[in-house]
N, C-alpha and C. Protein backbone atom coordinates (compact mmCIF):
# COMPACT_ATOMS: atom_id res chain seq x y z
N UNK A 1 174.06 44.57 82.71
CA UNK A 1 172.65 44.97 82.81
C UNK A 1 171.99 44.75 81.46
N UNK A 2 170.83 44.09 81.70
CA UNK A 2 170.04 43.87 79.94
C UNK A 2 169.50 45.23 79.46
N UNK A 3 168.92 44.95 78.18
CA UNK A 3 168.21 46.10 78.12
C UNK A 3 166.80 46.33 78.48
N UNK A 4 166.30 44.89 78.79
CA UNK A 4 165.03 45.57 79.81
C UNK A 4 165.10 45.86 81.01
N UNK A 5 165.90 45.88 81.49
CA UNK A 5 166.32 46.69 83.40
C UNK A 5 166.26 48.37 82.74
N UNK A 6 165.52 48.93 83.61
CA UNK A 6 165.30 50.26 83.94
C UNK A 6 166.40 50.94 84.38
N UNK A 7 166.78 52.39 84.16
CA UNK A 7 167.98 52.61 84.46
C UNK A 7 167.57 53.05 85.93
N UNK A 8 168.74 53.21 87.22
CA UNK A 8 167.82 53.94 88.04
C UNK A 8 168.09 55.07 88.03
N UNK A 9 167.53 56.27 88.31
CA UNK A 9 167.60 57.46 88.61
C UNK A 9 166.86 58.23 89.43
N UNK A 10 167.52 59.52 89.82
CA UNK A 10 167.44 60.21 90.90
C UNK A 10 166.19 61.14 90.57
N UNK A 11 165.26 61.17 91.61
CA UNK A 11 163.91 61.70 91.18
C UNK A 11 163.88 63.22 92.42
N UNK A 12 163.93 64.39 91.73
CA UNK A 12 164.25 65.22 92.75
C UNK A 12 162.64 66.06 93.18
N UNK A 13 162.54 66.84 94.45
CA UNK A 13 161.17 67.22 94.76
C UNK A 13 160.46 68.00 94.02
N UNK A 14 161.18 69.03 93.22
CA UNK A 14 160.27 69.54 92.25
C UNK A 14 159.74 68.77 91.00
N UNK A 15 160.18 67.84 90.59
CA UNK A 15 160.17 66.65 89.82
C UNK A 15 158.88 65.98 90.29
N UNK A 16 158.68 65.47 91.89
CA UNK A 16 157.42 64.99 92.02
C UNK A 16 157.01 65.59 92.08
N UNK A 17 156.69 67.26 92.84
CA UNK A 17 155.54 67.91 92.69
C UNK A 17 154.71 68.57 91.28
N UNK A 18 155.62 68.54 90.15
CA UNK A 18 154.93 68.88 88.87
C UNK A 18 154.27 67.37 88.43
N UNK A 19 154.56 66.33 88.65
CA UNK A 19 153.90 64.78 88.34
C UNK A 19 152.71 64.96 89.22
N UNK A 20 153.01 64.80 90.05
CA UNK A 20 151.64 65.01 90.93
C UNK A 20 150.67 65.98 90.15
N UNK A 21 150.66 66.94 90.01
CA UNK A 21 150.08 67.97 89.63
C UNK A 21 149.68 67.91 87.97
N UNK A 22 150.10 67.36 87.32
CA UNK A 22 150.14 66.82 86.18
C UNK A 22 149.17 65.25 86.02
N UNK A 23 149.34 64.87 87.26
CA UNK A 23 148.67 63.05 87.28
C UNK A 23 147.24 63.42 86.97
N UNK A 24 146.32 62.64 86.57
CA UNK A 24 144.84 62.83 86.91
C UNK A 24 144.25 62.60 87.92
N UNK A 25 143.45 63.06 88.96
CA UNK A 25 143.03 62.55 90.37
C UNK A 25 142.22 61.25 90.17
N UNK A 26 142.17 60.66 91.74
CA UNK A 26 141.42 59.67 92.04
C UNK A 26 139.90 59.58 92.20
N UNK A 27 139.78 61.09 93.03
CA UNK A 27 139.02 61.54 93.79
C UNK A 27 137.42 60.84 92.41
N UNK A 28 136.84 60.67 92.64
CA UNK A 28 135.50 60.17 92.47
C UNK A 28 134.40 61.31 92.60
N UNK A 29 134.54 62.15 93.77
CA UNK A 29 133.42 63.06 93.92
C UNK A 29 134.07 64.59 94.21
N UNK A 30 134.29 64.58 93.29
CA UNK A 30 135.31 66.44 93.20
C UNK A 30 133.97 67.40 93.90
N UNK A 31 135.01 68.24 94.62
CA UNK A 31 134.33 69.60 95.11
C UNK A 31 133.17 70.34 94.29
N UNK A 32 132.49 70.34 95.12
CA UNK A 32 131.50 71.15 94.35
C UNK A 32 130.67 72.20 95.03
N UNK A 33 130.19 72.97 94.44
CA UNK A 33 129.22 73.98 95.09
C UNK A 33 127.40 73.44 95.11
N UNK A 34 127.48 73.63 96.54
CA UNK A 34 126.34 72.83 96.98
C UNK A 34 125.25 74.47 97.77
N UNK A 35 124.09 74.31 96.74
CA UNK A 35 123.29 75.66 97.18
C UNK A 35 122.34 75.52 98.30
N UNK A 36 122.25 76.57 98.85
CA UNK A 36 121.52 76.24 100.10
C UNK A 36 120.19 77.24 100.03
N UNK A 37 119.11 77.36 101.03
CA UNK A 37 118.33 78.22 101.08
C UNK A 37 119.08 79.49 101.51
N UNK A 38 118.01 80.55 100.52
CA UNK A 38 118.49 82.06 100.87
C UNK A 38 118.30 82.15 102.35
N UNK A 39 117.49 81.49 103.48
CA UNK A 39 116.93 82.27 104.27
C UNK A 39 117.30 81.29 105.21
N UNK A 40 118.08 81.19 106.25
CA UNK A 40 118.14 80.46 107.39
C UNK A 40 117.63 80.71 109.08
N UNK A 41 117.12 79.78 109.66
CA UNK A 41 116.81 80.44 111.03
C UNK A 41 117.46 80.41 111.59
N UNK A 42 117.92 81.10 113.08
CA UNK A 42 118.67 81.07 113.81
C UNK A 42 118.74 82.45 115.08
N UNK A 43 117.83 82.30 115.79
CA UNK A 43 117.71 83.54 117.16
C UNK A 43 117.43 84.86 115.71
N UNK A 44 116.39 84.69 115.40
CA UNK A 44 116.28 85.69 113.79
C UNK A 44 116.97 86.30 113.05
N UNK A 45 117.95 85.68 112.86
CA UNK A 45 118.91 86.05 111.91
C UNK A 45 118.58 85.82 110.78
N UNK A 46 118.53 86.41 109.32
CA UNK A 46 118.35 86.28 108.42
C UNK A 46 119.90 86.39 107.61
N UNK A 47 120.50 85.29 106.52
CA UNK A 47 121.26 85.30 106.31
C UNK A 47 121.19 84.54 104.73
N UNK A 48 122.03 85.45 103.56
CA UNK A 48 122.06 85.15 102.15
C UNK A 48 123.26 84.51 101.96
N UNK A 49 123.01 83.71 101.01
CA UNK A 49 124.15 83.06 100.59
C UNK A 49 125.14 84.27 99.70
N UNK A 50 126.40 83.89 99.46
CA UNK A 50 127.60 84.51 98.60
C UNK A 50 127.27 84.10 97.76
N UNK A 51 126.88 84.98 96.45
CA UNK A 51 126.43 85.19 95.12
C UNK A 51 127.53 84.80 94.12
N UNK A 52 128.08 84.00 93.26
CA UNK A 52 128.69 84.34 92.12
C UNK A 52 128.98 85.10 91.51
N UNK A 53 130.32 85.79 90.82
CA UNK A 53 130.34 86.42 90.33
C UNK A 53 130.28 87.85 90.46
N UNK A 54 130.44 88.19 91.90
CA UNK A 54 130.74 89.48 92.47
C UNK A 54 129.21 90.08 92.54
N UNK A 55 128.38 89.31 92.82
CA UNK A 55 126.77 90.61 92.47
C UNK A 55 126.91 91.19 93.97
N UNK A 56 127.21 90.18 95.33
CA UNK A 56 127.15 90.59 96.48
C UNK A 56 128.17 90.85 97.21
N UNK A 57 128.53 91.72 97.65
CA UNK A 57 129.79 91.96 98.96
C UNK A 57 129.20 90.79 99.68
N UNK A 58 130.04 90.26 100.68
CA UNK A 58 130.24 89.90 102.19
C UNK A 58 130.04 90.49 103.13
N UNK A 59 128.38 90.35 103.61
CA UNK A 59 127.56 91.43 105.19
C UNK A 59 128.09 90.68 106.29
N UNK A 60 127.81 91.19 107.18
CA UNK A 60 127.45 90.88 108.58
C UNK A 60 126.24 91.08 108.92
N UNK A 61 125.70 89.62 109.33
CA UNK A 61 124.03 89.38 109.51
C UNK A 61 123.85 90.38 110.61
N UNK A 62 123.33 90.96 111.67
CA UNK A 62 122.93 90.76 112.79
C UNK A 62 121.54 90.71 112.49
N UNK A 63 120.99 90.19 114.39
CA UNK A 63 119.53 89.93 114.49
C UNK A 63 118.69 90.86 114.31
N UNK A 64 117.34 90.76 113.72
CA UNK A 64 116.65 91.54 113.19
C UNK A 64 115.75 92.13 114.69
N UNK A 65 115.69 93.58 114.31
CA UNK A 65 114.94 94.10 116.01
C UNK A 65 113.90 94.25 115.40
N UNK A 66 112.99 93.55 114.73
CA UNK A 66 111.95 93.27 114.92
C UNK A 66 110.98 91.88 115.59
N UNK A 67 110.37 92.30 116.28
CA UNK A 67 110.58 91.50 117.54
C UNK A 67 109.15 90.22 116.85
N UNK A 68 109.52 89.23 115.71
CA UNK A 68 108.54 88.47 114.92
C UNK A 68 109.36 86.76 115.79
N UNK A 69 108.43 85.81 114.99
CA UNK A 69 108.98 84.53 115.34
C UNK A 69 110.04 84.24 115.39
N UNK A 70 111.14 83.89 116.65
CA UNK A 70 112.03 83.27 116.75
C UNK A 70 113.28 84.77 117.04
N UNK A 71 112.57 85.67 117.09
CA UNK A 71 113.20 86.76 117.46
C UNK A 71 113.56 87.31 118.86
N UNK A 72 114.71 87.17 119.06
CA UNK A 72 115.28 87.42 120.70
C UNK A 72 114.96 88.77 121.27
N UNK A 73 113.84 88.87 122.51
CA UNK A 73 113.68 89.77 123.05
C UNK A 73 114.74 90.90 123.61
N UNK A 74 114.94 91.80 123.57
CA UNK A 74 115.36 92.65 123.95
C UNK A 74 114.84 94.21 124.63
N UNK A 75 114.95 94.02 125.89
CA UNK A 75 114.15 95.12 126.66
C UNK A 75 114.22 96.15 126.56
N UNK A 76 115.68 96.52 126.57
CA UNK A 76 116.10 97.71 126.14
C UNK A 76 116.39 98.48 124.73
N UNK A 77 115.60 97.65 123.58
CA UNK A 77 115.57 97.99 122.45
C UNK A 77 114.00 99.51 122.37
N UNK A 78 114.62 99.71 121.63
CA UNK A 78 113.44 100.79 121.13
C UNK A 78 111.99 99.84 120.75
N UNK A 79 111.47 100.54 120.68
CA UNK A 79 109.69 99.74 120.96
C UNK A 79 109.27 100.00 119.00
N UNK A 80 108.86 98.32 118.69
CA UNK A 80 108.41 98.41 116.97
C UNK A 80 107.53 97.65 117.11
N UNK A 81 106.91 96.34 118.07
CA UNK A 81 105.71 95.92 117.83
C UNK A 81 104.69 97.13 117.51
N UNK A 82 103.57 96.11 117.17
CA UNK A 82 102.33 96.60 116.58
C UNK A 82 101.56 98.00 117.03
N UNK A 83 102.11 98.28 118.40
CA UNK A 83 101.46 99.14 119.08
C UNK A 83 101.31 100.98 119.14
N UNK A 84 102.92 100.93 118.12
CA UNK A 84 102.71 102.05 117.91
C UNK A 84 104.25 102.42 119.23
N UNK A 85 105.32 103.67 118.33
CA UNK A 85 106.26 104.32 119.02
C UNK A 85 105.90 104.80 120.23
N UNK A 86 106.74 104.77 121.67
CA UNK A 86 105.84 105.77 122.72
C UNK A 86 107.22 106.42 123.01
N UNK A 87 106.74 107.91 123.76
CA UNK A 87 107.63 108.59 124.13
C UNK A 87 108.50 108.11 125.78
N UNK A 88 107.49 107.52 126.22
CA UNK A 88 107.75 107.05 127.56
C UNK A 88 108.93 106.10 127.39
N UNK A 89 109.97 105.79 128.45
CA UNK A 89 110.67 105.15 128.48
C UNK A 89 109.86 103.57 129.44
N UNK A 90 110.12 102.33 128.99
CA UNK A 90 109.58 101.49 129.69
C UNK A 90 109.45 101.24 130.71
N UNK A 91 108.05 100.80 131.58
CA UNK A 91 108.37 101.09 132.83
C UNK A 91 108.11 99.51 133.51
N UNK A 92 107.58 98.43 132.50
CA UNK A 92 107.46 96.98 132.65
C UNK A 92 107.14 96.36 131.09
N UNK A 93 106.54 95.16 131.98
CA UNK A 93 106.69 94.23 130.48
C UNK A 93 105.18 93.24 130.88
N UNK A 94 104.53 93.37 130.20
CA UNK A 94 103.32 91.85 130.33
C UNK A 94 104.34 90.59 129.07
N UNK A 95 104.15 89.32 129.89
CA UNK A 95 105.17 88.02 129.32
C UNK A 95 104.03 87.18 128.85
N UNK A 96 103.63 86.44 127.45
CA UNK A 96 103.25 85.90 127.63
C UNK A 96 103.55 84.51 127.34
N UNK A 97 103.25 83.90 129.16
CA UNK A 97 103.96 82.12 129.55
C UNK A 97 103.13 81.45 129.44
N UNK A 98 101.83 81.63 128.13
CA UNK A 98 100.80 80.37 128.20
C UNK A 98 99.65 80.82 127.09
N UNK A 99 99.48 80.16 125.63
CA UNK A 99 98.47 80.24 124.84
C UNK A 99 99.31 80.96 123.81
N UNK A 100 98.28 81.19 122.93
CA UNK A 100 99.22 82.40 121.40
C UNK A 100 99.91 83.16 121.74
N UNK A 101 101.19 83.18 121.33
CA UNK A 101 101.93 84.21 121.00
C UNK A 101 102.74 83.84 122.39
N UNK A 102 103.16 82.50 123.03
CA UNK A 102 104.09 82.28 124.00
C UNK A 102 105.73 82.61 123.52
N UNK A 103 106.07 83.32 124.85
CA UNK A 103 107.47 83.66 124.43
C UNK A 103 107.80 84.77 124.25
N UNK A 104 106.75 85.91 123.98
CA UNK A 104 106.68 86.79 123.64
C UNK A 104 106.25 88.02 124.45
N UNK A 105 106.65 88.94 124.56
CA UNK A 105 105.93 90.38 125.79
C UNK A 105 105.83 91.65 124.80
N UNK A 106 105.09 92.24 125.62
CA UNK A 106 104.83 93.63 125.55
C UNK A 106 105.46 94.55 126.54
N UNK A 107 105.84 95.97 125.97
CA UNK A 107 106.24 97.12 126.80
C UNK A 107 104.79 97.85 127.73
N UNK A 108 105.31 97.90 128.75
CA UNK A 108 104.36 99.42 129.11
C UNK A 108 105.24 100.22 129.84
N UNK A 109 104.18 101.87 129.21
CA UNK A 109 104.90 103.21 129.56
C UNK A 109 104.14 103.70 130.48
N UNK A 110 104.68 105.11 130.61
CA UNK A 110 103.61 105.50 131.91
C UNK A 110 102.63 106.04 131.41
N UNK A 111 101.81 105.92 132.33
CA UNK A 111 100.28 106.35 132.61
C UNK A 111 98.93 105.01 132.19
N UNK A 112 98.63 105.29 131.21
CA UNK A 112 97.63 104.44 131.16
C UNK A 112 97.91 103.58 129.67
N UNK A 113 97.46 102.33 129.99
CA UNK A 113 98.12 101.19 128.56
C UNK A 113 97.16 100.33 128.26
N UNK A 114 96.33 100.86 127.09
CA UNK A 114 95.25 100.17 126.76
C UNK A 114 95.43 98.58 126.47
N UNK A 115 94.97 97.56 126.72
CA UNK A 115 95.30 95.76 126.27
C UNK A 115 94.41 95.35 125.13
N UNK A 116 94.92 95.06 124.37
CA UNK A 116 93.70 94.58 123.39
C UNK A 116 94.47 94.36 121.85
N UNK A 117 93.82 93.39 121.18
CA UNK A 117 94.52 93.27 119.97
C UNK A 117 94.66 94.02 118.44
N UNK A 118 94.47 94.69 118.34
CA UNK A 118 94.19 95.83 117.60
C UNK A 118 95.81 96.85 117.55
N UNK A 119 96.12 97.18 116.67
CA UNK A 119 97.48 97.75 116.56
C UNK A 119 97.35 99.28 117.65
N UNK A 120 96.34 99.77 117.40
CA UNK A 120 96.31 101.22 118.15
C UNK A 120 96.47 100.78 119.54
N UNK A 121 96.24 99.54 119.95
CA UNK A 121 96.82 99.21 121.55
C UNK A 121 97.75 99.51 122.21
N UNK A 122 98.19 100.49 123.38
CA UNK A 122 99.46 100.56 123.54
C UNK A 122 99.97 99.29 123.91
N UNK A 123 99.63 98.23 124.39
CA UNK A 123 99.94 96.89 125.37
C UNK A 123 99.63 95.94 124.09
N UNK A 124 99.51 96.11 122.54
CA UNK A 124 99.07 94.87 121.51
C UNK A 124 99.35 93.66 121.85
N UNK A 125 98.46 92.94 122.26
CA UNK A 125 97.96 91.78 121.88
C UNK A 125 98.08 90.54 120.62
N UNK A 126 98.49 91.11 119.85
CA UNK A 126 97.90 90.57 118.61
C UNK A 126 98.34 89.07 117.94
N UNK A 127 98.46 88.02 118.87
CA UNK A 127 99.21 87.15 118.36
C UNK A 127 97.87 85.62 118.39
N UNK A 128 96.76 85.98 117.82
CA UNK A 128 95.84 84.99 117.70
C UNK A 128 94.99 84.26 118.19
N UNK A 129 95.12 85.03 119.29
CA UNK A 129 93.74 85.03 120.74
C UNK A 129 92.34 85.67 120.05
N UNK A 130 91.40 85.55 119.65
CA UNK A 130 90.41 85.76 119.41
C UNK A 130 89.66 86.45 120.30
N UNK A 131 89.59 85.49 122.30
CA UNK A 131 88.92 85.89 123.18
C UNK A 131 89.44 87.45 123.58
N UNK A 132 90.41 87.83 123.23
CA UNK A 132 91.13 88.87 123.64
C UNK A 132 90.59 89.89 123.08
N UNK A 133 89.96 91.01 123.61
CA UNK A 133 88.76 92.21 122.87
C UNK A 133 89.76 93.13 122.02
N UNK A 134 89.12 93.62 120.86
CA UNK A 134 90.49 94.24 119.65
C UNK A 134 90.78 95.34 120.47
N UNK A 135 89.74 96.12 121.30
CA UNK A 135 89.50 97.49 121.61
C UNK A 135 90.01 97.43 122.93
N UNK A 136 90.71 97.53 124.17
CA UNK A 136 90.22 98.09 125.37
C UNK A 136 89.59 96.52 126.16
N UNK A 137 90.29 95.69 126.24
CA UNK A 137 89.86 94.30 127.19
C UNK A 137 90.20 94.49 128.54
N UNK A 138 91.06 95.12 129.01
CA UNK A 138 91.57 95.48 130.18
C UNK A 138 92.66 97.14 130.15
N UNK A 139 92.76 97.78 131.09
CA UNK A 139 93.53 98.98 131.19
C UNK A 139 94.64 98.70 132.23
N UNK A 140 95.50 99.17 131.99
CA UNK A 140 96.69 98.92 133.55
C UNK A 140 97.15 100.49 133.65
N UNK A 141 97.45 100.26 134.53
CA UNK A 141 97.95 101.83 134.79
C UNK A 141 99.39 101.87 135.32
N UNK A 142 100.73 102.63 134.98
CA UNK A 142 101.26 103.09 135.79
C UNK A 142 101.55 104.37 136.00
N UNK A 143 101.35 104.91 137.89
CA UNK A 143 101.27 105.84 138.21
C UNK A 143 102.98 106.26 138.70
N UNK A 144 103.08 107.55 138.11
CA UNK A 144 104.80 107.41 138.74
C UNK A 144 105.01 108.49 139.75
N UNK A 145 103.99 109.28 140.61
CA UNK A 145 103.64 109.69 141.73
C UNK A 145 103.79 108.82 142.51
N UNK A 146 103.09 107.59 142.91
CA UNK A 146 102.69 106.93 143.55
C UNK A 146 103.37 105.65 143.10
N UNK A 147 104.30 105.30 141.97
CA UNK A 147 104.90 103.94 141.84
C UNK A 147 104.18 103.26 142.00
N UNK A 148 103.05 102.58 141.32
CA UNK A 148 102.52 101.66 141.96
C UNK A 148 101.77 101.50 140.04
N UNK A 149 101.47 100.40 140.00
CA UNK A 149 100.64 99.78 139.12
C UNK A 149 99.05 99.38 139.49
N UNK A 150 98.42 99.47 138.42
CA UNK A 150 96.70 99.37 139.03
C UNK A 150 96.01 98.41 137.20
N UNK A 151 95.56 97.73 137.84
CA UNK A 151 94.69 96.58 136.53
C UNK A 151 93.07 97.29 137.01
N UNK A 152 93.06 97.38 135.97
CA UNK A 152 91.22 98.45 135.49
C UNK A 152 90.74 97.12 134.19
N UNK A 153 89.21 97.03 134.63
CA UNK A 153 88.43 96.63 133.94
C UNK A 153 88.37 97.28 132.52
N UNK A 154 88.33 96.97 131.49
CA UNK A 154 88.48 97.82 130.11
C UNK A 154 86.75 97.49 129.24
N UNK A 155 86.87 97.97 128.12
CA UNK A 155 85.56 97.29 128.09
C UNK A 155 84.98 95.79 126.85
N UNK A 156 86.04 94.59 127.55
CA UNK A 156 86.19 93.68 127.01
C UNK A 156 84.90 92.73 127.30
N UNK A 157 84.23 92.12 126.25
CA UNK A 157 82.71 91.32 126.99
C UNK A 157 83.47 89.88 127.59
N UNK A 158 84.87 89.32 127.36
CA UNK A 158 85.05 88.13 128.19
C UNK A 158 85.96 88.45 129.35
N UNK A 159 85.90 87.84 130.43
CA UNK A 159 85.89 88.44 131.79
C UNK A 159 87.62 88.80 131.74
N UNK A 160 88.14 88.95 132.71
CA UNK A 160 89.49 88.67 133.09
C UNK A 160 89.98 88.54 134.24
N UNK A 161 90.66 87.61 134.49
CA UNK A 161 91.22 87.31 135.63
C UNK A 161 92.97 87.72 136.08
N UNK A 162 92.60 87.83 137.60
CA UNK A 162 93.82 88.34 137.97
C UNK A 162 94.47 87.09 139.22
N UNK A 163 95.18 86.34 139.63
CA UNK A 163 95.54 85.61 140.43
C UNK A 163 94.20 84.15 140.44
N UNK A 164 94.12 84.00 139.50
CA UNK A 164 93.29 83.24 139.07
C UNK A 164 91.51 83.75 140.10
N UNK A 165 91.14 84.57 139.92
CA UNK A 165 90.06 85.25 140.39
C UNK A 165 89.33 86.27 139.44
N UNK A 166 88.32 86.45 139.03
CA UNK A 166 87.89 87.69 138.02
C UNK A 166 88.14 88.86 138.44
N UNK A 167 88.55 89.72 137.18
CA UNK A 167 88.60 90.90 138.18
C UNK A 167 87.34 91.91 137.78
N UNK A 168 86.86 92.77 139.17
CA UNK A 168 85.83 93.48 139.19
C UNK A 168 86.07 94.53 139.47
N UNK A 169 87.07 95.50 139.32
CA UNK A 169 87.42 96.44 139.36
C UNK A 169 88.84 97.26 139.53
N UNK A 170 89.45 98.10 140.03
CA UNK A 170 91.04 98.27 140.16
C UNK A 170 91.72 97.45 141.11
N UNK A 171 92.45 97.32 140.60
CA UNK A 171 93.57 96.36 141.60
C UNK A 171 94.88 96.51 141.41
N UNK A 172 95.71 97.03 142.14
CA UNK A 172 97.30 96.83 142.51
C UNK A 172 97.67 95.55 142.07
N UNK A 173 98.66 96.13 141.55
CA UNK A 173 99.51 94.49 140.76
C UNK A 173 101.00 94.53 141.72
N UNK A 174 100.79 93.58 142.02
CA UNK A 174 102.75 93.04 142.14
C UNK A 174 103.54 93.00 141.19
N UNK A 175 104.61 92.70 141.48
CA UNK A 175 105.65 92.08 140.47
C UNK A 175 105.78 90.55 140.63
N UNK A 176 105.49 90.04 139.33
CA UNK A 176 104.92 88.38 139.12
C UNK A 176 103.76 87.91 139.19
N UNK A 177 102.95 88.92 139.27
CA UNK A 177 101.37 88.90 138.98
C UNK A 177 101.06 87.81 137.87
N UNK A 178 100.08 87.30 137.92
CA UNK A 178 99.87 86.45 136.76
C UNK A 178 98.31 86.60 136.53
N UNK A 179 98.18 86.70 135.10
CA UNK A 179 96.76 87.25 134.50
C UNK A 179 96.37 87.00 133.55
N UNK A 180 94.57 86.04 133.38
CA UNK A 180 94.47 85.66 132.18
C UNK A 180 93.38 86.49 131.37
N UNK A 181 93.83 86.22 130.01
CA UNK A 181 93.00 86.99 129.43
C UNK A 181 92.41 85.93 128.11
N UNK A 182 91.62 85.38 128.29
CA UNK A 182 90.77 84.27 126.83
C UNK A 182 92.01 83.66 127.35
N UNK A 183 92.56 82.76 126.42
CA UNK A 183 93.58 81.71 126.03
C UNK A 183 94.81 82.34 126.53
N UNK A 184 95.29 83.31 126.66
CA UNK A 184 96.44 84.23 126.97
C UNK A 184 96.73 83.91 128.43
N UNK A 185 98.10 83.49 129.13
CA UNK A 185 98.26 83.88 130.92
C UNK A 185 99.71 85.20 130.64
N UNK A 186 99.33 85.82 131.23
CA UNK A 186 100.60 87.05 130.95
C UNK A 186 100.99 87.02 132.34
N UNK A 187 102.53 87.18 132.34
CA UNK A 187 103.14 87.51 133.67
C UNK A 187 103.29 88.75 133.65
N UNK A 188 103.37 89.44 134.97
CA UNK A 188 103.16 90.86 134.74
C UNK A 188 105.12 91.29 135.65
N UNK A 189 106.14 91.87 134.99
CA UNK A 189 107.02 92.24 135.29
C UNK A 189 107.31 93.95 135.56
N UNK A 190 107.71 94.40 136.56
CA UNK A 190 107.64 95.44 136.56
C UNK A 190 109.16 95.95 136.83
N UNK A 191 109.46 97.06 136.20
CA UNK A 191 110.79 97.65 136.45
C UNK A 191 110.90 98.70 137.15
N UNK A 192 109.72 99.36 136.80
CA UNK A 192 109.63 100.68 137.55
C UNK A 192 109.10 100.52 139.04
N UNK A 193 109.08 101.09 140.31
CA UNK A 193 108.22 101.06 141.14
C UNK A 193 108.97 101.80 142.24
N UNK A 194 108.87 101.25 143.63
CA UNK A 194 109.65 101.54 145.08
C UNK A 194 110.97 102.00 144.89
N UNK A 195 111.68 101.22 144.12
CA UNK A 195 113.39 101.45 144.51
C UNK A 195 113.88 102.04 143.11
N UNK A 196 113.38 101.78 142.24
CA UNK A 196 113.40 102.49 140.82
C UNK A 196 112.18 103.14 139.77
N UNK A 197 113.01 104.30 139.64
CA UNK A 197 112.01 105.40 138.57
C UNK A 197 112.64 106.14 137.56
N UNK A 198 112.37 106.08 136.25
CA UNK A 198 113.34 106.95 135.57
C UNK A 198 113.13 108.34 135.71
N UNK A 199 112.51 109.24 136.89
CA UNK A 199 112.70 110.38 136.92
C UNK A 199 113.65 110.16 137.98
N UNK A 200 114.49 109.80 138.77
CA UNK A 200 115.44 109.30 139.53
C UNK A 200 116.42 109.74 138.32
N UNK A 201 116.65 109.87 138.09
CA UNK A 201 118.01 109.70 137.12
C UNK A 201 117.98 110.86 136.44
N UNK A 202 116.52 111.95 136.52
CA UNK A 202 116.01 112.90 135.18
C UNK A 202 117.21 113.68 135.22
């Protein structure tokens, strides 16, 4: 053997794994921390990034019950729109499937539920309908004697319609009623009525 032949020898696994680990990488574009927005959407979830340096624990997002853009309805949540807490337990829902604020409903309780955009509304409105009167545009009623729902003229100066007709005075609502108000069509859903009442259960 000359002396430029290499001797051979036996190369054992811990042997390559400290070479390896010792080699310099190939890699071109090493790991890195890539920042994102604090605030992501998603069915309203609001969610922060993991802070450096220990400033933040690790939360668990959940969805925010406030019922704003992109926020998943929930019926059986406690009542925080604009309108103000009620003691009543819900007895329907106005939907609205057409103009500002699509996607979106209101609670009603019993007895009488003022419509209008203005926060003191029990039924608020308030999602950028103009035609929609701040005060009192329409009244609905539910009666829980009588189970039955009733649409009352309120004292709004642009008209309102009920089954595409104006309305001129009280009227019994169904369930799936449809009703416009300015730019607004609200479906009218009812939970309470004939076969269910939450004094049934008192």
């Amino acid at each position: 053997m000359s002396d430029n032949d290499e001797k051979t020898r036996i190369v054992r696994p811990l042997e390559q794994l400290q070479r390896a680990a010792n080699s310099d990488s190939d890699d071109t574009d090493p790991t890195r921390k890539v920042e994102r927005d604090d605030t992501l959407s998603g069915a309203g979830e609001t969610v922060k990034p993991i802070r450096s340096g220990g400033e933040e624990k690790t939360v668990l997002f959940r969805p925010s019950p406030n019922r704003g853009e992109g926020t998943l309805f929930n019926p059986l949540a406690p009542r925080t729109e604009s309108g103000g807490d009620s003691d009543d337990p819900v007895v329907g829902w106005l939907v609205i499937v057409r103009g500002p604020g699509r996607g979106n409903a209101v609670r009603l309780g019993y007895g009488w539920n003022s419509i209008g955009r203005d926060a003191s509304q029990r039924a608020c409105l308030d999602f950028g309908d103009s035609q929609i009167s701040r005060l009192n545009h329409a009244k609905l009623l539910y009666d829980p004697r009588g189970r039955k729902f009733t649409l009352t003229l309120g004292e709004g100066t642009n008209p309102t319609y009920l089954r595409d007709e104006a309305l001129l005075g009280p009227t019994q609502l169904q369930n799936g009623d449809r009703m416009q108000m300015g730019d607004t069509e609200l479906l009218f859903v009812a939970l309470c009525g004939e076969t269910f009442d939450w004094q049934d259960n008192s």
